[in-house]
Protein backbone atom coordinates (compact mmCIF):
# COMPACT_ATOMS: atom_id res chain seq x y z
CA UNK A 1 -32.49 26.34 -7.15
CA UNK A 2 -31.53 29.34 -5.29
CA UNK A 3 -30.03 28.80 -1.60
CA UNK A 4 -32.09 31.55 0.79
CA UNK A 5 -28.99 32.55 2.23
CA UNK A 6 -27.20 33.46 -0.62
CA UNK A 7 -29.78 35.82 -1.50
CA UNK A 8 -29.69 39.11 -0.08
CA UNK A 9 -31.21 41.36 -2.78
CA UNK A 10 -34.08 38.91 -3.93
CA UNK A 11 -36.45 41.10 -4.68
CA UNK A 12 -33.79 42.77 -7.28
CA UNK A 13 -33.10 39.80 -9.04
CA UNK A 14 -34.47 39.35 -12.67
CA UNK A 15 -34.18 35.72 -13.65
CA UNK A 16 -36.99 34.26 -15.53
CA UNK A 17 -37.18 31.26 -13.33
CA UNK A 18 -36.22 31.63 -9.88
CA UNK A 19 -36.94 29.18 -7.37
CA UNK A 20 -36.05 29.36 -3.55
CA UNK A 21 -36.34 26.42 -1.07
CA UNK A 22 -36.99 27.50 2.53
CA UNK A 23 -39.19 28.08 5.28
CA UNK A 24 -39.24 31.47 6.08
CA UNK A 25 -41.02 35.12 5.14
CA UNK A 26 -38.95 36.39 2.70
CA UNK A 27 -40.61 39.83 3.11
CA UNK A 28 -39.31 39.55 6.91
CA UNK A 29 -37.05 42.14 8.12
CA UNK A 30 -33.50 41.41 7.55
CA UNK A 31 -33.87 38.22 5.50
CA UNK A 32 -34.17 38.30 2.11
CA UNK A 33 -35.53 41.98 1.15
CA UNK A 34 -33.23 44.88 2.13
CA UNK A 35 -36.03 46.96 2.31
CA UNK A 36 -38.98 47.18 5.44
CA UNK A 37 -41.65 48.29 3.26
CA UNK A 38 -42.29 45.03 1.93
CA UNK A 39 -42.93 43.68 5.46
CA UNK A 40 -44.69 46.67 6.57
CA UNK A 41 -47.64 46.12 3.88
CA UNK A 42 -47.44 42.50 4.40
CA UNK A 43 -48.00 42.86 7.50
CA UNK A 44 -50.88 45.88 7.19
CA UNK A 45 -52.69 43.25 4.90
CA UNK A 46 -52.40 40.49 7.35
CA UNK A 47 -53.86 42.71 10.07
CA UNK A 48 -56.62 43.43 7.97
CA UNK A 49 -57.97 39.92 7.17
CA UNK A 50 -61.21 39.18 9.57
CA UNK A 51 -63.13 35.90 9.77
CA UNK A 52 -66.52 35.88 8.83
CA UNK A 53 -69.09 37.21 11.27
CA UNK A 54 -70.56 33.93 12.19
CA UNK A 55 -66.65 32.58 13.21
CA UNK A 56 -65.35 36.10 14.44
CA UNK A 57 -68.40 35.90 16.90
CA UNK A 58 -67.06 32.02 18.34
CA UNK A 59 -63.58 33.38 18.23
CA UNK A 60 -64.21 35.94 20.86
CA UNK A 61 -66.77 33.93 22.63
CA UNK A 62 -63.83 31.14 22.77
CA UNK A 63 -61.06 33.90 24.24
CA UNK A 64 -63.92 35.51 26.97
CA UNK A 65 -64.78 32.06 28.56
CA UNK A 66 -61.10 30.57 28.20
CA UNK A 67 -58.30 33.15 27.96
CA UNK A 68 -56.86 34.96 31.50
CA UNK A 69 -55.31 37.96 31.07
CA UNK A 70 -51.53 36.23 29.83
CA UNK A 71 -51.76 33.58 27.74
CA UNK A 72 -48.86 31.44 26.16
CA UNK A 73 -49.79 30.42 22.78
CA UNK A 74 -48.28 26.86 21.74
CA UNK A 75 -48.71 25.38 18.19
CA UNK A 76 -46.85 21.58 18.05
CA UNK A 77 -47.38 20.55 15.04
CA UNK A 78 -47.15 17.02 13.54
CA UNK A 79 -49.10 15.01 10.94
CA UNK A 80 -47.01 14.80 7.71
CA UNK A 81 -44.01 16.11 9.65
CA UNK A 82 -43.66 13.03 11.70
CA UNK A 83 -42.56 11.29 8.19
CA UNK A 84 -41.12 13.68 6.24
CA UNK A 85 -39.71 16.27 9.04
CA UNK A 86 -39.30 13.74 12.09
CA UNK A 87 -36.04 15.39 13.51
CA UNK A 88 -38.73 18.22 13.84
CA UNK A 89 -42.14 16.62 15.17
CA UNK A 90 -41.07 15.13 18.88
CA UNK A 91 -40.36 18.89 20.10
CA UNK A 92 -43.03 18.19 23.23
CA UNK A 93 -40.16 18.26 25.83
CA UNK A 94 -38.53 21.53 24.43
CA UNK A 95 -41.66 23.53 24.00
CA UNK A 96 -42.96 22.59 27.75
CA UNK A 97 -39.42 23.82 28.56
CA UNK A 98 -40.18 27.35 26.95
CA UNK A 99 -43.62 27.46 29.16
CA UNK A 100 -42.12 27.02 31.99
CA UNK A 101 -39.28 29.87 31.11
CA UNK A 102 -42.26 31.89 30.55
CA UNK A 103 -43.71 30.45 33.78
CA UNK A 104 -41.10 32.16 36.40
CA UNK A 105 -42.04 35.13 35.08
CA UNK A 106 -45.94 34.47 34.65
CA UNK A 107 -46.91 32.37 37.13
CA UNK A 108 -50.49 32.89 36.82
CA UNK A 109 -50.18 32.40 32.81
CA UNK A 110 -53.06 30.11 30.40
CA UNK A 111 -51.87 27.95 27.99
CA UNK A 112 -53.64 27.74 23.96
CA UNK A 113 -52.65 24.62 22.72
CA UNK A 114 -52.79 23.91 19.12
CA UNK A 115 -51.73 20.66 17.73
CA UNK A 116 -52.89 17.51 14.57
CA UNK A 117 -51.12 15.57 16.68
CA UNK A 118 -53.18 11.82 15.94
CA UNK A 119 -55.57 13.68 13.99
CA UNK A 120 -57.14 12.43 10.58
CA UNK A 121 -54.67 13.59 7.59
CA UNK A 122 -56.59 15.29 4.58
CA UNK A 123 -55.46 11.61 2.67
CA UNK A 124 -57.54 9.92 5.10
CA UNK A 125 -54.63 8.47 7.00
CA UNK A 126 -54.56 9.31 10.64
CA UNK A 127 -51.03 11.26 12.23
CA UNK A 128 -49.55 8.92 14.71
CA UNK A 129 -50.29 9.55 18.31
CA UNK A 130 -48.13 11.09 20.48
CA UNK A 131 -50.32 12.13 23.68
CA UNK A 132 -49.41 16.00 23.19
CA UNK A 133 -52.25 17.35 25.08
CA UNK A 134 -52.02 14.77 27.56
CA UNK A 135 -48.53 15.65 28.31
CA UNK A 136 -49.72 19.43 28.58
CA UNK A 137 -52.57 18.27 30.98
CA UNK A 138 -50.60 16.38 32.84
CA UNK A 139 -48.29 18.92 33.89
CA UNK A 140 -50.35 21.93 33.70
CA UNK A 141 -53.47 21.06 34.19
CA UNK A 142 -56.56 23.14 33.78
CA UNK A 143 -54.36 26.25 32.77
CA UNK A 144 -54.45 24.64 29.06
CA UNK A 145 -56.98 25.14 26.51
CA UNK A 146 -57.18 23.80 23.38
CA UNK A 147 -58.35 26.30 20.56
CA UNK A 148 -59.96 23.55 17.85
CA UNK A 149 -63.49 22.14 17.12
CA UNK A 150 -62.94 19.33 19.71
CA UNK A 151 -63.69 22.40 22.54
CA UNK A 152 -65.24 25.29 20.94
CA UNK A 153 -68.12 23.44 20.10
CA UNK A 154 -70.13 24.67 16.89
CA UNK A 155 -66.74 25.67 14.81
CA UNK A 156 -66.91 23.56 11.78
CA UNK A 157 -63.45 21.97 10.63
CA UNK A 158 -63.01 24.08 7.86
CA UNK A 159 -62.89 26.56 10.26
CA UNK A 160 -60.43 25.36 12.33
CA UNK A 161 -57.09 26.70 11.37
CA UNK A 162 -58.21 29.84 11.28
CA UNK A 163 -60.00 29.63 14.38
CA UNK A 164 -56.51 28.69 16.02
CA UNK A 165 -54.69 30.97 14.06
CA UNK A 166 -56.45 33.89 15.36
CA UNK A 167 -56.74 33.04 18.74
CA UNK A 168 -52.82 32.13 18.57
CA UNK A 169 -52.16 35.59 17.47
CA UNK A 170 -53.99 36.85 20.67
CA UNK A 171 -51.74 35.54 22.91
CA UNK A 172 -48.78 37.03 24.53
CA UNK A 173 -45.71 34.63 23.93
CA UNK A 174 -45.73 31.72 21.73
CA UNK A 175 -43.95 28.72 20.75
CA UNK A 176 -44.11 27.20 17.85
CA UNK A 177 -42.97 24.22 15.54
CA UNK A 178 -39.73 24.80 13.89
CA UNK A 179 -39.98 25.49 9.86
CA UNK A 180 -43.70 25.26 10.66
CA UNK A 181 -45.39 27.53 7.86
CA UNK A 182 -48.43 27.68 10.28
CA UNK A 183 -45.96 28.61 13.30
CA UNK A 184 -44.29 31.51 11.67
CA UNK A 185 -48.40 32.84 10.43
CA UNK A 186 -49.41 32.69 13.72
CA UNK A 187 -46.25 34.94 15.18
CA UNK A 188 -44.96 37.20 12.08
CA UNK A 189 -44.91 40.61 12.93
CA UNK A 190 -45.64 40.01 16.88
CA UNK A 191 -43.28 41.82 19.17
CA UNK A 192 -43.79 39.15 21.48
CA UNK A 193 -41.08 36.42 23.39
CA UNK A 194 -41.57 33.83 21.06
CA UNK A 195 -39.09 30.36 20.26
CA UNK A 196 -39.49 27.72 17.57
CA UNK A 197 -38.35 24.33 18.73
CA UNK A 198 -37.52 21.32 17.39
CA UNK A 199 -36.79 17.85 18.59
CA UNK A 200 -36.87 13.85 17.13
CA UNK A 201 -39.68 11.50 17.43
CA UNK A 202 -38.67 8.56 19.24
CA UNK A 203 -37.71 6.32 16.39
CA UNK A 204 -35.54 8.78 14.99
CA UNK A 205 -33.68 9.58 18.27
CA UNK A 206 -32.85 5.66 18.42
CA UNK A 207 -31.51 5.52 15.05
CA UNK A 208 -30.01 8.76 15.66
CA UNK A 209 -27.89 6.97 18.41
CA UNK A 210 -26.93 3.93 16.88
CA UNK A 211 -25.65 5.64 14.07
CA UNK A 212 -23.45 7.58 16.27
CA UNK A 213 -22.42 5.23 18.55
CA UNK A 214 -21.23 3.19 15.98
CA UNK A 215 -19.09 5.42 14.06
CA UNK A 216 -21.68 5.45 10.70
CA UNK A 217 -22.58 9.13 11.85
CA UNK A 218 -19.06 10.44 11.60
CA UNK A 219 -18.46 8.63 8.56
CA UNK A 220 -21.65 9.72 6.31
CA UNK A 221 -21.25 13.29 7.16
CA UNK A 222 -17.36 12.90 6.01
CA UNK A 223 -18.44 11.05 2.48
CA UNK A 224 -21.28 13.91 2.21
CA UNK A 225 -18.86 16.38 2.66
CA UNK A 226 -16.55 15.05 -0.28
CA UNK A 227 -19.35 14.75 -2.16
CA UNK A 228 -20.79 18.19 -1.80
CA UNK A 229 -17.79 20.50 -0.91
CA UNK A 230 -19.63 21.26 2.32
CA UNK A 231 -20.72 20.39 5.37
CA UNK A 232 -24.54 20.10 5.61
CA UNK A 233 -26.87 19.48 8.38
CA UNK A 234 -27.00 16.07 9.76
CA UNK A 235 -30.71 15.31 9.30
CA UNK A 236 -30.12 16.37 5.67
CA UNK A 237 -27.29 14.18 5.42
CA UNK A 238 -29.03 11.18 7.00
CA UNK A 239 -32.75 11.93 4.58
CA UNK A 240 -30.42 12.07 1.58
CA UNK A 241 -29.12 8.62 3.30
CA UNK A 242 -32.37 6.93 3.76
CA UNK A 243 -34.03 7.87 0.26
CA UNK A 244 -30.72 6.23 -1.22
CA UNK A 245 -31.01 3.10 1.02
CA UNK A 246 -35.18 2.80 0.36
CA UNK A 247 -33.83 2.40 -3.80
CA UNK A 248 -31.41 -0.10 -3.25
CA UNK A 249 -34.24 -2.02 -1.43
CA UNK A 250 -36.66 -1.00 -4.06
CA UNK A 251 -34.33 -2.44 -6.81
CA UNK A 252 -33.20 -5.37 -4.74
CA UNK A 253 -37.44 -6.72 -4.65
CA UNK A 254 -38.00 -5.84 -8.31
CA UNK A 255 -34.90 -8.47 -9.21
CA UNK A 256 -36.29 -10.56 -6.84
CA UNK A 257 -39.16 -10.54 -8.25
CA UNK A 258 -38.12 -11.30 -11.51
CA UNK A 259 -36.51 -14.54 -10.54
């Protein structure tokens, strides 16, 4: 396991097995490849890639009826990040806060709005409900579109990410999810204002504050430290706590169970 920050030179490294853990290009410039003409080609390829004729033709119907002439592209993304990433998924508040930066200086400005939020998982499970596009509605009202099947009509759901990824990629700011894989597609390369924001779900800003307020906050990230020679990031910290806490629970109902 190779930390991405501790790899300048990637690209020159010759290990049979190499294996980086992170959420960024690693072609982008000034990351991980001192070169640009990795990113350059990346990015020529990417620029190259069209929809099929039937979708390309819905895609620019979509932006003529719906786009104005500045349009803030926002991509808020939840479903399995509301489990696994929730100190990422409730970023509503931050992300309306970008808009409205964007706002002073574009008062006129549309708003795309991409989100899963309470849509059906590919497992069949459904993302909990947050009320993203409500939110957005409520406080900007018929500025914001929403670039999926629910309101383009005849675009089929596989053809949904793409159909927001392109139309995200036409606007002129964004703001996406932070280490969103579908947030940094839709902006790589863009010379555009763009922000990545992050923020707790509910549950996990309650926790959050109990465990500070009672002292257990200060004292995990101390014992992780001894552990680990470093300091790390809180929520990692705190997932590293919970997966050790649901064994102990696992193991505690297994002797249980054997009584």
């Amino acid at each position: 396991m190779v930390n991405e920050a501790a790899t300048p030179e990637v690209s020159r490294m010759r290990d049979e097995h190499l294996r980086i853990r992170g959420s960024v290009w690693l072609v982008e410039r000034n990351r991980l490849v001192p070169s640009h003409a990795l990113f350059t080609a990346t990015m020529h390829f990417l620029a190259a890639l069209e929809p099929v004729l039937e979708l390309a033709a819905q895609i620019d119907d979509f932006q003529r009826r719906h786009f104005r002439p500045y349009m803030i592209g926002v991509h808020l993304r939840r479903g399995d990040f509301v489990a696994v990433r929730p100190h990422v998924a409730g970023n509503t508040d931050q992300a309306m806060a970008c808009v409205d930066q964007v706002m002073l200086q574009e008062p006129d400005a549309g708003i795309l709005l991409c989100t899963d939020d309470g849509e059906l998982r590919p497992d069949g499970t459904v993302t909990p409900k947050e009320g993203v596009v409500e939110k957005f509605r409520n406080r900007y009202g018929e500025r914001v579109v929403l670039a999926t099947a629910r309101e383009a009509g005849n675009v089929r759901d596989s053809h949904a990410a793409l159909f927001d990824l392109v139309l995200l990629r036409r606007t002129q700011a964004f703001v996406g999810t932070y280490s969103s894989s579908f947030s940094d597609v839709a902006s790589v390369g863009r010379d555009i204002p763009k922000w990545f924001v992050a923020g707790g779900v509910e549950s996990y800003r309650r926790f959050d504050a109990l465990l500070r307020y009672s002292g257990l906050q200060a004292l995990m990230m101390a014992r992780d430290r001894r552990i680990h020679g470093a300091a790390r990031e809180w929520f990692v910290v705190r997932r590293a706590f919970e997966a050790g806490l649901r064994k102990r629970v696992a193991r505690v109902k297994r002797r249980l169970g054997r009584l």
